[in-house]
PDB file of N, CA and C in Angstrom:
ATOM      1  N   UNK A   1     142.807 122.683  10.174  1.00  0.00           N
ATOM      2  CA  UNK A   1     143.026 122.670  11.593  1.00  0.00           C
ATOM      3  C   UNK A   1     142.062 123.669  12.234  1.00  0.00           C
ATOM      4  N   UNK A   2     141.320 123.352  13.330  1.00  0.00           N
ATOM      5  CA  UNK A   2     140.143 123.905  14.018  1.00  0.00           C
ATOM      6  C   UNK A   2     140.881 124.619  15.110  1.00  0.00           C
ATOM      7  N   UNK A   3     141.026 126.127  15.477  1.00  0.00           N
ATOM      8  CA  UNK A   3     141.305 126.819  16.468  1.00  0.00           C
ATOM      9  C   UNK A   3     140.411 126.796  17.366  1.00  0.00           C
ATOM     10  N   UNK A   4     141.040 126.405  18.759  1.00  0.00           N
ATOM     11  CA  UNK A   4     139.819 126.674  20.050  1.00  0.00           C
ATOM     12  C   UNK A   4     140.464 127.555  20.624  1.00  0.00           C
ATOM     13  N   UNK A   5     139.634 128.699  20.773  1.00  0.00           N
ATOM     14  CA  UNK A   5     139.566 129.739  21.828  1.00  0.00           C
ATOM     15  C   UNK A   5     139.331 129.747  23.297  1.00  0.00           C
ATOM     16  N   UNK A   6     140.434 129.402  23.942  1.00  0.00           N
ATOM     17  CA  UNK A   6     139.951 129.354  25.525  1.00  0.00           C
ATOM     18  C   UNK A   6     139.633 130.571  25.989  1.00  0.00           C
ATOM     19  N   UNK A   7     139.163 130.943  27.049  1.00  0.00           N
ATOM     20  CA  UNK A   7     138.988 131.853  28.112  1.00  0.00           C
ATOM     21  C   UNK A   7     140.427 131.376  29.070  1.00  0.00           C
ATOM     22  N   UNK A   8     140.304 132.804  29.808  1.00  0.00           N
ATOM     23  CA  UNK A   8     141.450 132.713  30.460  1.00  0.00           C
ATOM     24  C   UNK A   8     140.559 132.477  32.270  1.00  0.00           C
ATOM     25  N   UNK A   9     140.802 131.183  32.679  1.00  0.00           N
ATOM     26  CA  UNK A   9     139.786 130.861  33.422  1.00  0.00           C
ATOM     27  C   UNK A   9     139.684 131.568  34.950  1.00  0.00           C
ATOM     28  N   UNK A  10     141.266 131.829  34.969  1.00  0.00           N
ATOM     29  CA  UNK A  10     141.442 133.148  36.686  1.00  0.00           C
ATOM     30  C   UNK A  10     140.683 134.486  36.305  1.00  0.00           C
ATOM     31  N   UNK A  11     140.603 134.652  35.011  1.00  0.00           N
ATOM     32  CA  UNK A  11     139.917 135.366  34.915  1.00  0.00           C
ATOM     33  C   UNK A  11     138.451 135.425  34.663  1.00  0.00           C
ATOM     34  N   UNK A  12     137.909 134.813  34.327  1.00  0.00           N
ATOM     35  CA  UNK A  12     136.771 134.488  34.476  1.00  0.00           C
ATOM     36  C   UNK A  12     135.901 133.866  36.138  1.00  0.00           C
ATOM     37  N   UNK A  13     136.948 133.631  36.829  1.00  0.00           N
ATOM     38  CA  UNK A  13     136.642 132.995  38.162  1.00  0.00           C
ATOM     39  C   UNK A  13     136.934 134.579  39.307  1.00  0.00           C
ATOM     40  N   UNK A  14     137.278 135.105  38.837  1.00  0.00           N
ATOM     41  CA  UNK A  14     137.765 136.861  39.170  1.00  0.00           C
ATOM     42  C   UNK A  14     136.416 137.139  38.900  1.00  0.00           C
ATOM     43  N   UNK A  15     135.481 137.102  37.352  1.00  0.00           N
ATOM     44  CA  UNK A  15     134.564 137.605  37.479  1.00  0.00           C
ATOM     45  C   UNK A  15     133.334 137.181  38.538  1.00  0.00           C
ATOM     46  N   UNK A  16     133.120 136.120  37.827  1.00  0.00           N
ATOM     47  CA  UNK A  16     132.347 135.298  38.674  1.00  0.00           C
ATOM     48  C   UNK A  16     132.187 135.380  39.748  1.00  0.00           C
ATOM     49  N   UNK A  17     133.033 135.833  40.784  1.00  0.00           N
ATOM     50  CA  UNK A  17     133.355 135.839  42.174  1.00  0.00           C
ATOM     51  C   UNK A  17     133.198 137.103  42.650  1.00  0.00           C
ATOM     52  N   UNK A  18     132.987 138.440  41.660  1.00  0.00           N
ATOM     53  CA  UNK A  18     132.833 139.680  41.994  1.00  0.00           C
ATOM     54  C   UNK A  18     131.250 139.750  42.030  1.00  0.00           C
ATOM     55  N   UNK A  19     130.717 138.502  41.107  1.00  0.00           N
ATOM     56  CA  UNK A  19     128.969 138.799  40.254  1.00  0.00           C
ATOM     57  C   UNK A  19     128.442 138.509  42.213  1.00  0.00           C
ATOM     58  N   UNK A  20     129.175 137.254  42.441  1.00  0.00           N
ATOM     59  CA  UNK A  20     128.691 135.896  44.074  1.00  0.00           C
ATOM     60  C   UNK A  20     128.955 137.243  44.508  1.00  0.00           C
ATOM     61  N   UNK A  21     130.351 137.836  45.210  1.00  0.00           N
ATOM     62  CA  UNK A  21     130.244 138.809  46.032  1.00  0.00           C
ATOM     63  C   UNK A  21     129.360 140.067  46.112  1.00  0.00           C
ATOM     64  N   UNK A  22     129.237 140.826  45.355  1.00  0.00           N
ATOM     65  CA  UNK A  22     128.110 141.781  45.206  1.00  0.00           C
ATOM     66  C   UNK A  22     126.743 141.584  45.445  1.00  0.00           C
ATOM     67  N   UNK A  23     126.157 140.429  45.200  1.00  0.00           N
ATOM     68  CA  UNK A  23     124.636 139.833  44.915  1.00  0.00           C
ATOM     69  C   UNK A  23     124.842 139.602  46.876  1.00  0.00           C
ATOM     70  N   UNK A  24     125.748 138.464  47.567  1.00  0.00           N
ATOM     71  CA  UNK A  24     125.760 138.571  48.715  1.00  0.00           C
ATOM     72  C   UNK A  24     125.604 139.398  49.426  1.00  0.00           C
ATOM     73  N   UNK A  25     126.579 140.420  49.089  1.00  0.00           N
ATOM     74  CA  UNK A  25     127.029 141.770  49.841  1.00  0.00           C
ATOM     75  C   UNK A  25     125.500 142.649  50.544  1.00  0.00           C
ATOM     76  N   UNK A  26     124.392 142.340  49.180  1.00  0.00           N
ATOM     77  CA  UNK A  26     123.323 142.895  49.731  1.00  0.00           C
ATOM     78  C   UNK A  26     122.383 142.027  50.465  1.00  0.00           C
ATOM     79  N   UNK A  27     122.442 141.099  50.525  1.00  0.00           N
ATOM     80  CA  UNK A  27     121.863 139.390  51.484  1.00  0.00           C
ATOM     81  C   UNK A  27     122.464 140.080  52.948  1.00  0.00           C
ATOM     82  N   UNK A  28     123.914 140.333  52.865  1.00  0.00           N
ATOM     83  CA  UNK A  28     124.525 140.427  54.458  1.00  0.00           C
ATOM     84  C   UNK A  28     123.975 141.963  54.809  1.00  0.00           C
ATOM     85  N   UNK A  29     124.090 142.870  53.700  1.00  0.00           N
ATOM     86  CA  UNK A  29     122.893 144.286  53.997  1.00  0.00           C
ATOM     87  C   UNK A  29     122.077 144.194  54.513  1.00  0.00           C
ATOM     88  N   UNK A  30     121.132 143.323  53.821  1.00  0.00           N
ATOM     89  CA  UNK A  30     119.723 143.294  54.229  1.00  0.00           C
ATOM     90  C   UNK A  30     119.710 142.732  55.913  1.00  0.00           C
ATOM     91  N   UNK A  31     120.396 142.019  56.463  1.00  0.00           N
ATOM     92  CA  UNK A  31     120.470 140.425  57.223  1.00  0.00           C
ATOM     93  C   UNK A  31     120.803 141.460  58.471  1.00  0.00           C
ATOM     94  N   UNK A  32     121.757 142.393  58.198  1.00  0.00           N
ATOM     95  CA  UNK A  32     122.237 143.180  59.367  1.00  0.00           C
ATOM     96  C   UNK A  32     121.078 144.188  59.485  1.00  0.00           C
ATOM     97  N   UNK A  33     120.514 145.291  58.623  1.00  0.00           N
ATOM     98  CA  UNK A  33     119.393 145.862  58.344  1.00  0.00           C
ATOM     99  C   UNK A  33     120.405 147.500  58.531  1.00  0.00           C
ATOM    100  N   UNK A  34     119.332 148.407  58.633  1.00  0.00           N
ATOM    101  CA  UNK A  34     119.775 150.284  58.121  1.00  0.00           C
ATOM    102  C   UNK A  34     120.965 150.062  59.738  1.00  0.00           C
ATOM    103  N   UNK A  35     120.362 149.665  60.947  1.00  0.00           N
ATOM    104  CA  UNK A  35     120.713 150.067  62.292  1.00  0.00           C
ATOM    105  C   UNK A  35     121.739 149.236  62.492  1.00  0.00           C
ATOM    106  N   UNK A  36     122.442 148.596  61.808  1.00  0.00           N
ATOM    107  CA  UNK A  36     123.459 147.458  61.807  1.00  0.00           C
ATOM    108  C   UNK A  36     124.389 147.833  62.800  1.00  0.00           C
ATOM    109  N   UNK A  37     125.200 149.367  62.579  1.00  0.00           N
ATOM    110  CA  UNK A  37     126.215 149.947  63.009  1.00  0.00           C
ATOM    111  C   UNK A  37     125.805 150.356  64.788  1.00  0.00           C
ATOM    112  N   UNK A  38     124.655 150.668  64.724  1.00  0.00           N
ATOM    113  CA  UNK A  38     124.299 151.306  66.055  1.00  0.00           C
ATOM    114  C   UNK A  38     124.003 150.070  67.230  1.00  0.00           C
ATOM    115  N   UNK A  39     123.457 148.726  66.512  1.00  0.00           N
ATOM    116  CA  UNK A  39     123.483 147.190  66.798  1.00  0.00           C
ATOM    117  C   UNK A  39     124.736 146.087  67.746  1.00  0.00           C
ATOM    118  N   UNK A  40     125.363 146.612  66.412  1.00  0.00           N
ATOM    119  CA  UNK A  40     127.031 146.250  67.164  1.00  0.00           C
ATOM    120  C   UNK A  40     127.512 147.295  68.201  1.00  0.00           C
ATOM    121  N   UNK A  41     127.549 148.453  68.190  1.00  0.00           N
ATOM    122  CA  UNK A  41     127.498 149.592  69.379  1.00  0.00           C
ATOM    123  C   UNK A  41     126.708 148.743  70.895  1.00  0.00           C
ATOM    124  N   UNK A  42     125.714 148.485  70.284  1.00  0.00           N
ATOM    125  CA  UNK A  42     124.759 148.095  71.940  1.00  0.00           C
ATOM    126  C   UNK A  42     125.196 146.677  72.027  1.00  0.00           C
ATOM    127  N   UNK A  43     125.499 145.779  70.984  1.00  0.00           N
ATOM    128  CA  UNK A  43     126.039 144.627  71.429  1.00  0.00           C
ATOM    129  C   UNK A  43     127.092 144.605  72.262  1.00  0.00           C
ATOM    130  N   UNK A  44     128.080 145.465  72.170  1.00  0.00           N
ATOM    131  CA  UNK A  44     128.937 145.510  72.891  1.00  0.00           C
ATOM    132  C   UNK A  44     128.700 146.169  74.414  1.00  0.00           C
ATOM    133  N   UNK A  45     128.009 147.195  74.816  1.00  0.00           N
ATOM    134  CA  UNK A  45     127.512 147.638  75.585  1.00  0.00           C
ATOM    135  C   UNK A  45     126.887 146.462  76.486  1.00  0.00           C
ATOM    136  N   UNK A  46     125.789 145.748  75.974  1.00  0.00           N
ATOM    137  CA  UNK A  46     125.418 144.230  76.294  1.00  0.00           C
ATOM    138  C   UNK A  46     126.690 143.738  77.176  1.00  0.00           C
ATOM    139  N   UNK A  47     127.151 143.342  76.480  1.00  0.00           N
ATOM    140  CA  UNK A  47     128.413 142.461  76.939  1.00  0.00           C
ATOM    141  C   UNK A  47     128.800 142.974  78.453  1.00  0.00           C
ATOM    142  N   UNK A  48     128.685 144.585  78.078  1.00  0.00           N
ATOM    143  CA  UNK A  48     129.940 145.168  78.880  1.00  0.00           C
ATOM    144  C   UNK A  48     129.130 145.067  80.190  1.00  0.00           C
ATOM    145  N   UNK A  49     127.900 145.251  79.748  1.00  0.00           N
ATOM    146  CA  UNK A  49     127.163 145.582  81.413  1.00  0.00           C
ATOM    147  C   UNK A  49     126.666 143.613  81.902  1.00  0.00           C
ATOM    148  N   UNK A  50     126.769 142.899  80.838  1.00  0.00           N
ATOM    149  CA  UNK A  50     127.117 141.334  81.497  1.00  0.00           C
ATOM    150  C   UNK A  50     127.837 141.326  82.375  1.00  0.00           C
ATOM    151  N   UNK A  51     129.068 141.760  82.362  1.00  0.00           N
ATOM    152  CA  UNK A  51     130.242 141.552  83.053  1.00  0.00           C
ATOM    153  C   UNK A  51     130.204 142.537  83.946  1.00  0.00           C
ATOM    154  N   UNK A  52     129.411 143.596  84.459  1.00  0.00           N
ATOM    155  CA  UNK A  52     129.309 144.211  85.660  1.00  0.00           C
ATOM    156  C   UNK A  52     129.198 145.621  85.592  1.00  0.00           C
ATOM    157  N   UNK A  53     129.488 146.269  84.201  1.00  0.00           N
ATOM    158  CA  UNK A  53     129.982 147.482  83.702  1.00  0.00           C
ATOM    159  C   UNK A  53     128.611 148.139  83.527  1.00  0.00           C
ATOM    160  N   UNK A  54     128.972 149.121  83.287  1.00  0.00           N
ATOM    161  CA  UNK A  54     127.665 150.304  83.469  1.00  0.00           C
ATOM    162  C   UNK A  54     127.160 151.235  82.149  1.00  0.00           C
ATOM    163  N   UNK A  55     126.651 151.012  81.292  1.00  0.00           N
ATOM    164  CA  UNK A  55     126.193 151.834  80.099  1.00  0.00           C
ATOM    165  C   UNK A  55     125.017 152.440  79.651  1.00  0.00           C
ATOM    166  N   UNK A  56     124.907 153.631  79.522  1.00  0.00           N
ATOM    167  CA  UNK A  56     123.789 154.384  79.376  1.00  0.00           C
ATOM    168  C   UNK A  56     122.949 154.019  77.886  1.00  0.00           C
ATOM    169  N   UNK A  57     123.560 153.049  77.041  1.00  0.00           N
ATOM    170  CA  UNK A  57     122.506 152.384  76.564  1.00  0.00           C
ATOM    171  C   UNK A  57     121.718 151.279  76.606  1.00  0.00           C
ATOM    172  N   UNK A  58     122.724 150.574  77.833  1.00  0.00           N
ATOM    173  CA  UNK A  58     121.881 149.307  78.226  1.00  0.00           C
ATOM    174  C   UNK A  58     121.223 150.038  79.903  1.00  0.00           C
ATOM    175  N   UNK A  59     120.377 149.070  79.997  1.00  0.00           N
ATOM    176  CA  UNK A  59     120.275 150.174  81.326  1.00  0.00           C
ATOM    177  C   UNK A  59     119.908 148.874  82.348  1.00  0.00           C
ATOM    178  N   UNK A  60     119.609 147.806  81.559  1.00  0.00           N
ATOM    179  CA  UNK A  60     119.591 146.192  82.806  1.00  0.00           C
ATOM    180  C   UNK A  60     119.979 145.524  82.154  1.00  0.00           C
ATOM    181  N   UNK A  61     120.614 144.407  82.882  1.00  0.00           N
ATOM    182  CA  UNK A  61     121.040 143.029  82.589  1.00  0.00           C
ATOM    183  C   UNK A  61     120.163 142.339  81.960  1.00  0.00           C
ATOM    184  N   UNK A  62     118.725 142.291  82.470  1.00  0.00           N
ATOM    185  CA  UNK A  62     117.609 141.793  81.248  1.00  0.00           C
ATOM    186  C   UNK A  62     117.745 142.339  79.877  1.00  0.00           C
ATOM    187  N   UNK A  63     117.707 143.885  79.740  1.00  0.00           N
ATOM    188  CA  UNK A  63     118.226 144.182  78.601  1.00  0.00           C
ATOM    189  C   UNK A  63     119.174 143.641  77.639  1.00  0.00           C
ATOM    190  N   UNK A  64     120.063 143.499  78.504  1.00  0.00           N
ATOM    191  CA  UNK A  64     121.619 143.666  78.191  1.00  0.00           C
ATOM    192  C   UNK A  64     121.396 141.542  77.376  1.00  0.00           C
ATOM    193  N   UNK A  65     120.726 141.061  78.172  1.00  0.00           N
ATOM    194  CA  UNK A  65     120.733 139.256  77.780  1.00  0.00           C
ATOM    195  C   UNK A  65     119.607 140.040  76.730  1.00  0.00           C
ATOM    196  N   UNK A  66     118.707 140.292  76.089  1.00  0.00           N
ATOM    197  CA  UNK A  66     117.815 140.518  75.053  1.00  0.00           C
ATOM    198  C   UNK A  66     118.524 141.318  73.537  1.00  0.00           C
ATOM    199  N   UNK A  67     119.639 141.665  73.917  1.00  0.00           N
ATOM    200  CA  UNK A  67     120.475 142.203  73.142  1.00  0.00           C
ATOM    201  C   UNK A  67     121.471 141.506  72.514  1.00  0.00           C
ATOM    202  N   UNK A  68     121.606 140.743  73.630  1.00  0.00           N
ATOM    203  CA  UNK A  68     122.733 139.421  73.159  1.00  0.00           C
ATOM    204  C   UNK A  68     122.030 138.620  72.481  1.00  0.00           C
ATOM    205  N   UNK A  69     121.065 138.425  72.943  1.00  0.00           N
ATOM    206  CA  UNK A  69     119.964 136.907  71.856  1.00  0.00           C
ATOM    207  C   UNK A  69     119.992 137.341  70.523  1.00  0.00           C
ATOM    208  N   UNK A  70     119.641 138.789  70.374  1.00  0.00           N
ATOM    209  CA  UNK A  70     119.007 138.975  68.874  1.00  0.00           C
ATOM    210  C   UNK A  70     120.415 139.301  68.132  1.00  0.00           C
ATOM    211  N   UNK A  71     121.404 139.816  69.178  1.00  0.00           N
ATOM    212  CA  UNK A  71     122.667 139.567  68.170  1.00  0.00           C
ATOM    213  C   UNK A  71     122.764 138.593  67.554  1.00  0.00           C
ATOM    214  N   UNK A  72     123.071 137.455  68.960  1.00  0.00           N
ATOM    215  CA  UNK A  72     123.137 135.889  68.105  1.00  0.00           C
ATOM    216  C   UNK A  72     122.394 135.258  67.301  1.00  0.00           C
ATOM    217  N   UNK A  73     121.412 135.630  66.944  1.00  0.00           N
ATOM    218  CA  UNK A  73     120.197 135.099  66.101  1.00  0.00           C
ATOM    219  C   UNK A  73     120.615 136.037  64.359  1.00  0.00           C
ATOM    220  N   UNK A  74     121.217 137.024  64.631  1.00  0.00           N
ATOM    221  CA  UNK A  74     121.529 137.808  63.490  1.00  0.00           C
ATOM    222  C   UNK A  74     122.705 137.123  63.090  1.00  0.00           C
ATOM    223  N   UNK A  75     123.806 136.844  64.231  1.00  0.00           N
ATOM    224  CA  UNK A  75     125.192 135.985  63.214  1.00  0.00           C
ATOM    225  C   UNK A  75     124.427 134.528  62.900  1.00  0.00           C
ATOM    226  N   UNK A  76     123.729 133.416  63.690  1.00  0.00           N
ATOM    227  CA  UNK A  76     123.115 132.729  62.671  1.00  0.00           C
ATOM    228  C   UNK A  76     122.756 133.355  61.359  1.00  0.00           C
ATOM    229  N   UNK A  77     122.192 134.018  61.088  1.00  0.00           N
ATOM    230  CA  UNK A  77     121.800 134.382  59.658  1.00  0.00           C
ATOM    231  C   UNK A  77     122.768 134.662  58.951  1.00  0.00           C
ATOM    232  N   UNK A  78     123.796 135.639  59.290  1.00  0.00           N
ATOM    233  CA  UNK A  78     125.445 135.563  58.329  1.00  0.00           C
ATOM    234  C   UNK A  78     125.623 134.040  58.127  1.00  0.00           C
ATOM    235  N   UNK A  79     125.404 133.893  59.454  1.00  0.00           N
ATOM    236  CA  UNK A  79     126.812 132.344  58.991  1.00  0.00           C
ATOM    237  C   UNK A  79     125.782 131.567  58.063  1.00  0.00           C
ATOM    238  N   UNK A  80     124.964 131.764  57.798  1.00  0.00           N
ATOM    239  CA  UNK A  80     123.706 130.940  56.991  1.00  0.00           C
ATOM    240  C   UNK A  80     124.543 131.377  55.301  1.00  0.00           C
ATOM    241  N   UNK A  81     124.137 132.936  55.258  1.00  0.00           N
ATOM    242  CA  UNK A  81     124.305 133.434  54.561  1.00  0.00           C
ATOM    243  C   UNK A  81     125.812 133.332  53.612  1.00  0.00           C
ATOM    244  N   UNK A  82     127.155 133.173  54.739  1.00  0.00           N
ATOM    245  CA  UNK A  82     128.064 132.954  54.325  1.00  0.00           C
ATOM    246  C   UNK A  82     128.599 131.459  54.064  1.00  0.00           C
ATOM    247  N   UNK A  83     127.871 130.959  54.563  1.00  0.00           N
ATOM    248  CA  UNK A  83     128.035 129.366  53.984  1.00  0.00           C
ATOM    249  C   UNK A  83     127.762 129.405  52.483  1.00  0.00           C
ATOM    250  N   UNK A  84     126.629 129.424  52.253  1.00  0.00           N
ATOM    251  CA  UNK A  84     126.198 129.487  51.216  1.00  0.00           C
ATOM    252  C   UNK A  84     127.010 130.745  49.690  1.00  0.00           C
ATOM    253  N   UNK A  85     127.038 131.611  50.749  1.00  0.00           N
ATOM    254  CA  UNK A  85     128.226 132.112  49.713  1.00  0.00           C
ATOM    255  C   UNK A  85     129.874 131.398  48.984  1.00  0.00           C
ATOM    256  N   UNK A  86     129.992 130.630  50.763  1.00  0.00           N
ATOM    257  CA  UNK A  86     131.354 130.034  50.166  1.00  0.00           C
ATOM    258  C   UNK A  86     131.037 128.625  49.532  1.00  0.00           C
ATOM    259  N   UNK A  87     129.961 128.224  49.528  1.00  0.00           N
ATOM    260  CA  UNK A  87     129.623 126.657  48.711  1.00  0.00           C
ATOM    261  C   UNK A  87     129.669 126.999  47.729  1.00  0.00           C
ATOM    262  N   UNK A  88     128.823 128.341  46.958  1.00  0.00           N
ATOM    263  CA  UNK A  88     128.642 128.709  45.524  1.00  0.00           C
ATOM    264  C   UNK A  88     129.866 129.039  44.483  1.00  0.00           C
ATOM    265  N   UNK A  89     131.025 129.913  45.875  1.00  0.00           N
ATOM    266  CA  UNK A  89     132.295 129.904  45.698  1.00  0.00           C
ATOM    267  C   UNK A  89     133.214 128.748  45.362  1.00  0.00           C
ATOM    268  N   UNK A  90     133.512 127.652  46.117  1.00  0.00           N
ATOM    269  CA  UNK A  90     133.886 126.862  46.068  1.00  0.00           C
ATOM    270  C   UNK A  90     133.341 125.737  44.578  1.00  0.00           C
ATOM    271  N   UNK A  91     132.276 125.756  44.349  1.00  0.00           N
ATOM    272  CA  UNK A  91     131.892 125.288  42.754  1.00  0.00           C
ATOM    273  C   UNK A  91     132.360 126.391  41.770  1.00  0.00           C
ATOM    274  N   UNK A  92     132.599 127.002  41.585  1.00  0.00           N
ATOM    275  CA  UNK A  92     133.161 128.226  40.618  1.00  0.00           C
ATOM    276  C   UNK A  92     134.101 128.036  40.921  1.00  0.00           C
ATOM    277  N   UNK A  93     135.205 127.960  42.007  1.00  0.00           N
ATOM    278  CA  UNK A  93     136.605 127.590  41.864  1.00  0.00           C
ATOM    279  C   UNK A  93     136.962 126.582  41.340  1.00  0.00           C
ATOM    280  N   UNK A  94     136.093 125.379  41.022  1.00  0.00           N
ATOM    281  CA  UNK A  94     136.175 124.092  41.160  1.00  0.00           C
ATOM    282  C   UNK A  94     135.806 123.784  39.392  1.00  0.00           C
ATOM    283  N   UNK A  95     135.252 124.577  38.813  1.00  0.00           N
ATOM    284  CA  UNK A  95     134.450 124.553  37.511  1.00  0.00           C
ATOM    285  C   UNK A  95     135.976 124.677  36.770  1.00  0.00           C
ATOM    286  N   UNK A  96     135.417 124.046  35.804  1.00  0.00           N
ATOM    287  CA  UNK A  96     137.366 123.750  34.588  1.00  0.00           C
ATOM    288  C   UNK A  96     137.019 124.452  33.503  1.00  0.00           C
ATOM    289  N   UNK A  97     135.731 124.721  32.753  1.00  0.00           N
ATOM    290  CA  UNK A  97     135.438 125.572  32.021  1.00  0.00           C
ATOM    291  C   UNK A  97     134.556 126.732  31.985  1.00  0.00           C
ATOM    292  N   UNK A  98     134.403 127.956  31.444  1.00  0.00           N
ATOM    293  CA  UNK A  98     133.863 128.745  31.344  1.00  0.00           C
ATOM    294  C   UNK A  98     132.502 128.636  31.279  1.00  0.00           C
ATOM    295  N   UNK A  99     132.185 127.724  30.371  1.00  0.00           N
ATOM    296  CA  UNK A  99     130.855 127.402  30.495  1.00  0.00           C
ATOM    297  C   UNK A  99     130.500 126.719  31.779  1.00  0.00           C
ATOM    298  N   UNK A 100     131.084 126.378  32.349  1.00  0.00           N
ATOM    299  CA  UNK A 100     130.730 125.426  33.821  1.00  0.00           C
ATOM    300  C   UNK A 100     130.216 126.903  35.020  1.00  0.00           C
ATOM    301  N   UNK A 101     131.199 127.880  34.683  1.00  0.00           N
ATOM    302  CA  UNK A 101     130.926 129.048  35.618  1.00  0.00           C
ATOM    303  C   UNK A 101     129.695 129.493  35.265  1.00  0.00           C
ATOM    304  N   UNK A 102     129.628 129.826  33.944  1.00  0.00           N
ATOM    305  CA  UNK A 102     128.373 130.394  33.204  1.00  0.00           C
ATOM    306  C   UNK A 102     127.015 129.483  34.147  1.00  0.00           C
ATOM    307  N   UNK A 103     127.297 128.455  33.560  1.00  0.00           N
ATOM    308  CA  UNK A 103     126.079 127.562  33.980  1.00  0.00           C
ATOM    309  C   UNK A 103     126.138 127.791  35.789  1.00  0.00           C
ATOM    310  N   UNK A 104     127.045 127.816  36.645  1.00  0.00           N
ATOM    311  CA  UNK A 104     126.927 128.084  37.945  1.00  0.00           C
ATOM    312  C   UNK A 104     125.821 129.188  38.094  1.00  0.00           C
ATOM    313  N   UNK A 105     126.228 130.413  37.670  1.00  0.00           N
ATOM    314  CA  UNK A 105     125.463 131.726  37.476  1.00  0.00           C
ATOM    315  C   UNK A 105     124.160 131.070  37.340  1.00  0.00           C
ATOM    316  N   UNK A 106     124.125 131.064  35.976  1.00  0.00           N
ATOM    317  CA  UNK A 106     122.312 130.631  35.531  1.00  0.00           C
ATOM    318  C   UNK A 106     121.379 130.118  36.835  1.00  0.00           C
ATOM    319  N   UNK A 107     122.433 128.642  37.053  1.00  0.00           N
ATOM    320  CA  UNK A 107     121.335 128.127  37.794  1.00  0.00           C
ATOM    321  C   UNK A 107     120.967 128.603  39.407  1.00  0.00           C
ATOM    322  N   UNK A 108     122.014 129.728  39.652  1.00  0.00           N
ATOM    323  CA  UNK A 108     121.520 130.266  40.935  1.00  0.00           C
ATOM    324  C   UNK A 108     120.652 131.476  40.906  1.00  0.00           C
ATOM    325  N   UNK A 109     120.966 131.845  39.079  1.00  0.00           N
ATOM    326  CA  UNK A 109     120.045 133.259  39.140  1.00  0.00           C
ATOM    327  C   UNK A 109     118.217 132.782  38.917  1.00  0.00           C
ATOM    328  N   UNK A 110     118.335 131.287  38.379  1.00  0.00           N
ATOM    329  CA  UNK A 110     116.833 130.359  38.263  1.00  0.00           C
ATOM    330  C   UNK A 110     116.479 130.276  39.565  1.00  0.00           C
ATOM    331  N   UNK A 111     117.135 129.724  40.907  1.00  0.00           N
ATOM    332  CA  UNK A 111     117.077 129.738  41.991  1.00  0.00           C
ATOM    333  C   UNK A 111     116.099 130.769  42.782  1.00  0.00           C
ATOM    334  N   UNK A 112     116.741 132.180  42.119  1.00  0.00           N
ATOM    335  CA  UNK A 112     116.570 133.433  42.858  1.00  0.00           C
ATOM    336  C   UNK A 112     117.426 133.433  44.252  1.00  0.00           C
ATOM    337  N   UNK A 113     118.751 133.115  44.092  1.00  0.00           N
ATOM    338  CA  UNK A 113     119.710 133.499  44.885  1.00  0.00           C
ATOM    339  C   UNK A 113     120.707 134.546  44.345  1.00  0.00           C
ATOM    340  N   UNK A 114     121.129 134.377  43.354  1.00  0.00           N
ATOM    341  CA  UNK A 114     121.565 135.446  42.386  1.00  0.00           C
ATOM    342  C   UNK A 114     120.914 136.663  41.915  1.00  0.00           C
TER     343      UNK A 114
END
């Protein structure tokens, strides 16, 4: 009688999903860039002086619409970014064996998305 050794596959889909998250994590790093934090600060500022409000880091409404564009042009790139995270996700949830995850990996690290 031939013993097969399974993997325990939540666990292996636990890994897998930490390898996708981490490798992303620096895609959405890069995508936001060093000034990310200070970005969302003036985005909001943007907004505020849209609507009539007064902020000493926006200082015009031209501004304030040039701030908003390149925001929105930056969440295009998340949502680019996070699609693609949750497609890669969604095949690794979807994979029945270990080797199916394995092979997920490979062929995104051949890619150079991984």
């Amino acid at each position: 009688m031939k013993i097969a050794l399974k993997k325990d596959m939540a666990k292996e889909r636990v890994i897998a999903r930490e390898q996708l998250d981490n490798h992303f994590a620096m895609r959405i790093r890069t995508a936001i860039g060093p000034k990310g934090e200070l970005y969302a600060v003036k985005y909001a500022a943007a907004l505020a002086v849209s609507n009539g409000h007064a902020s000493p880091l926006i200082t015009s409404p031209a501004e304030a619409d040039a701030v908003i564009q390149k925001n929105h042009e930056m969440q295009n790139r998340l949502a680019s970014i996070e699609a693609d995270r949750q497609a890669i996700q969604a095949e690794i949830d979807s994979a029945r064996t270990a080797r199916e995850i394995e092979a997920i990996l490979e062929r995104i690290a051949s890619e150079g998305t991984l």
